[in-house]
C-alpha atoms as a PDB file:
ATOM      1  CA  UNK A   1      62.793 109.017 157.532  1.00  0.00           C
ATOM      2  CA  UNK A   2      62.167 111.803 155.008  1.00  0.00           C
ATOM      3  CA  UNK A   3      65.971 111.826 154.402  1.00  0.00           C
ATOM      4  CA  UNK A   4      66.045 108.206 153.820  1.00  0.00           C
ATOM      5  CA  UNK A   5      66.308 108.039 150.004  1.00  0.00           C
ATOM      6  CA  UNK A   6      68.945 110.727 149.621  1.00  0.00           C
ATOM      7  CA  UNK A   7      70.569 108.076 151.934  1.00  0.00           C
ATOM      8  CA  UNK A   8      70.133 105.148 150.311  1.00  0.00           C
ATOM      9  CA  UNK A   9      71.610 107.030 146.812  1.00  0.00           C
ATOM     10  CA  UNK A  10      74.550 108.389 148.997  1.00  0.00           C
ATOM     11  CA  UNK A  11      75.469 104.828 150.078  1.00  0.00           C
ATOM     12  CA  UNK A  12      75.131 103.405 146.869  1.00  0.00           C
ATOM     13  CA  UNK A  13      76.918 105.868 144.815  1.00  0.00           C
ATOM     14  CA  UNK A  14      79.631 105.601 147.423  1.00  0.00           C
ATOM     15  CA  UNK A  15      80.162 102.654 148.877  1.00  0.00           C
ATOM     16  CA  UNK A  16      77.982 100.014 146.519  1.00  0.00           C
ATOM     17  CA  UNK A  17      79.209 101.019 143.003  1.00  0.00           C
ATOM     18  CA  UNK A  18      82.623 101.379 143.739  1.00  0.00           C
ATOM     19  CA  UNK A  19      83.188  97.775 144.869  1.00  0.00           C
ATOM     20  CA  UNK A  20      81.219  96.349 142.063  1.00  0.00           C
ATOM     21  CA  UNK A  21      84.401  95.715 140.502  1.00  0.00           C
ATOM     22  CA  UNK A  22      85.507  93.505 143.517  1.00  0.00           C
ATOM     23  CA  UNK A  23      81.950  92.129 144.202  1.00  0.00           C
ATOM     24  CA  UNK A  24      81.398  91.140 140.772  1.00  0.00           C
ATOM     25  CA  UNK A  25      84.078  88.575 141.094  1.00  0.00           C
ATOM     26  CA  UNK A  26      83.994  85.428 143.219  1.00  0.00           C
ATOM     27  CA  UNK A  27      85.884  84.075 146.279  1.00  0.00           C
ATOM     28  CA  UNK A  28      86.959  85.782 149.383  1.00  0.00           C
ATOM     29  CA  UNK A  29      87.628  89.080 148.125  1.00  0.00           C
ATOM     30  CA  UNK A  30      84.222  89.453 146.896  1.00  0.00           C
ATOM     31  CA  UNK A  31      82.715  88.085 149.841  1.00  0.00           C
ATOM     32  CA  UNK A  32      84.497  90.058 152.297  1.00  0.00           C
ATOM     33  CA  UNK A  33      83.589  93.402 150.172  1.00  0.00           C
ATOM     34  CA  UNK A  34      79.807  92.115 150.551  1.00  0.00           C
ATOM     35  CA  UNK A  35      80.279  91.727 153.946  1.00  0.00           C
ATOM     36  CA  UNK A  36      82.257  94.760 154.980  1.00  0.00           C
ATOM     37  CA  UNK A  37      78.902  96.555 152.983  1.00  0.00           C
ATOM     38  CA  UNK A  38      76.559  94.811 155.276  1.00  0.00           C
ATOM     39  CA  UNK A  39      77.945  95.959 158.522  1.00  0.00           C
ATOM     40  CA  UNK A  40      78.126  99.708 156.703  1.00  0.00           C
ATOM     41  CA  UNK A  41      74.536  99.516 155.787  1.00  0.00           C
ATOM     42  CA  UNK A  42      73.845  98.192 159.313  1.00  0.00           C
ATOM     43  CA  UNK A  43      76.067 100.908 160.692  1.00  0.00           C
ATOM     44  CA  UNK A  44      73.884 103.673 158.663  1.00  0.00           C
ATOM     45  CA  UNK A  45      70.458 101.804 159.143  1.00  0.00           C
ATOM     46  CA  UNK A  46      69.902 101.416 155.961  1.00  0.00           C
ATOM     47  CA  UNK A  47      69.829  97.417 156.181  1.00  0.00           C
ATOM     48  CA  UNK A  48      66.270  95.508 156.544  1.00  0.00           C
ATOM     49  CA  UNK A  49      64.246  98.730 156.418  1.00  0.00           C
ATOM     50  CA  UNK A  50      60.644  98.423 156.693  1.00  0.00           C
ATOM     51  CA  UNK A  51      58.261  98.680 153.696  1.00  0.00           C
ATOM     52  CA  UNK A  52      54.713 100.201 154.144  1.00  0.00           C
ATOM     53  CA  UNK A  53      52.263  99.610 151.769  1.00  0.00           C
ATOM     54  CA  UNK A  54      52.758 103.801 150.648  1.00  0.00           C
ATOM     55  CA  UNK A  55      56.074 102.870 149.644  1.00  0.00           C
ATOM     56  CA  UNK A  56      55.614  99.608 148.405  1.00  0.00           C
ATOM     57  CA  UNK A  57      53.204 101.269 145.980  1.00  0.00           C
ATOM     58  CA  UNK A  58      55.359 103.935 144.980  1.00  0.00           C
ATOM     59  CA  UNK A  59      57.726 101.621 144.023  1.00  0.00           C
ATOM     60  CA  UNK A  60      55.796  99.208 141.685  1.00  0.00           C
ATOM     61  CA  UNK A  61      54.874 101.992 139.324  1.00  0.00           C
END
């Protein structure tokens, strides 16, 4: 899990921010893009992770 937020940043940086173009919009382009996202996150277990209180901590400040 050490890895996990050089993962998160490669995801974004690659798949996220590219389709914000797309995703930004409305209809079934933009909803397809969100979902095609999903399943990649899924795919790379980076969707639902869990939050312990360490990193919930972290991240507040």
């Amino acid at each position: 899990m050490d890895d996990l937020p050089v993962r998160v940043a490669s995801f974004v940086t690659d798949r996220v921010i590219p389709a914000e173009p797309v995703l930004l919009g409305s209809g079934a382009d933009a909803a397809q893009t969100m979902a095609t996202l999903q399943c990649a996150a899924r795919a790379a277990g980076l969707w639902a992770l869990p939050c312990s209180s360490a990193s919930a901590a972290r991240a507040s400040t």
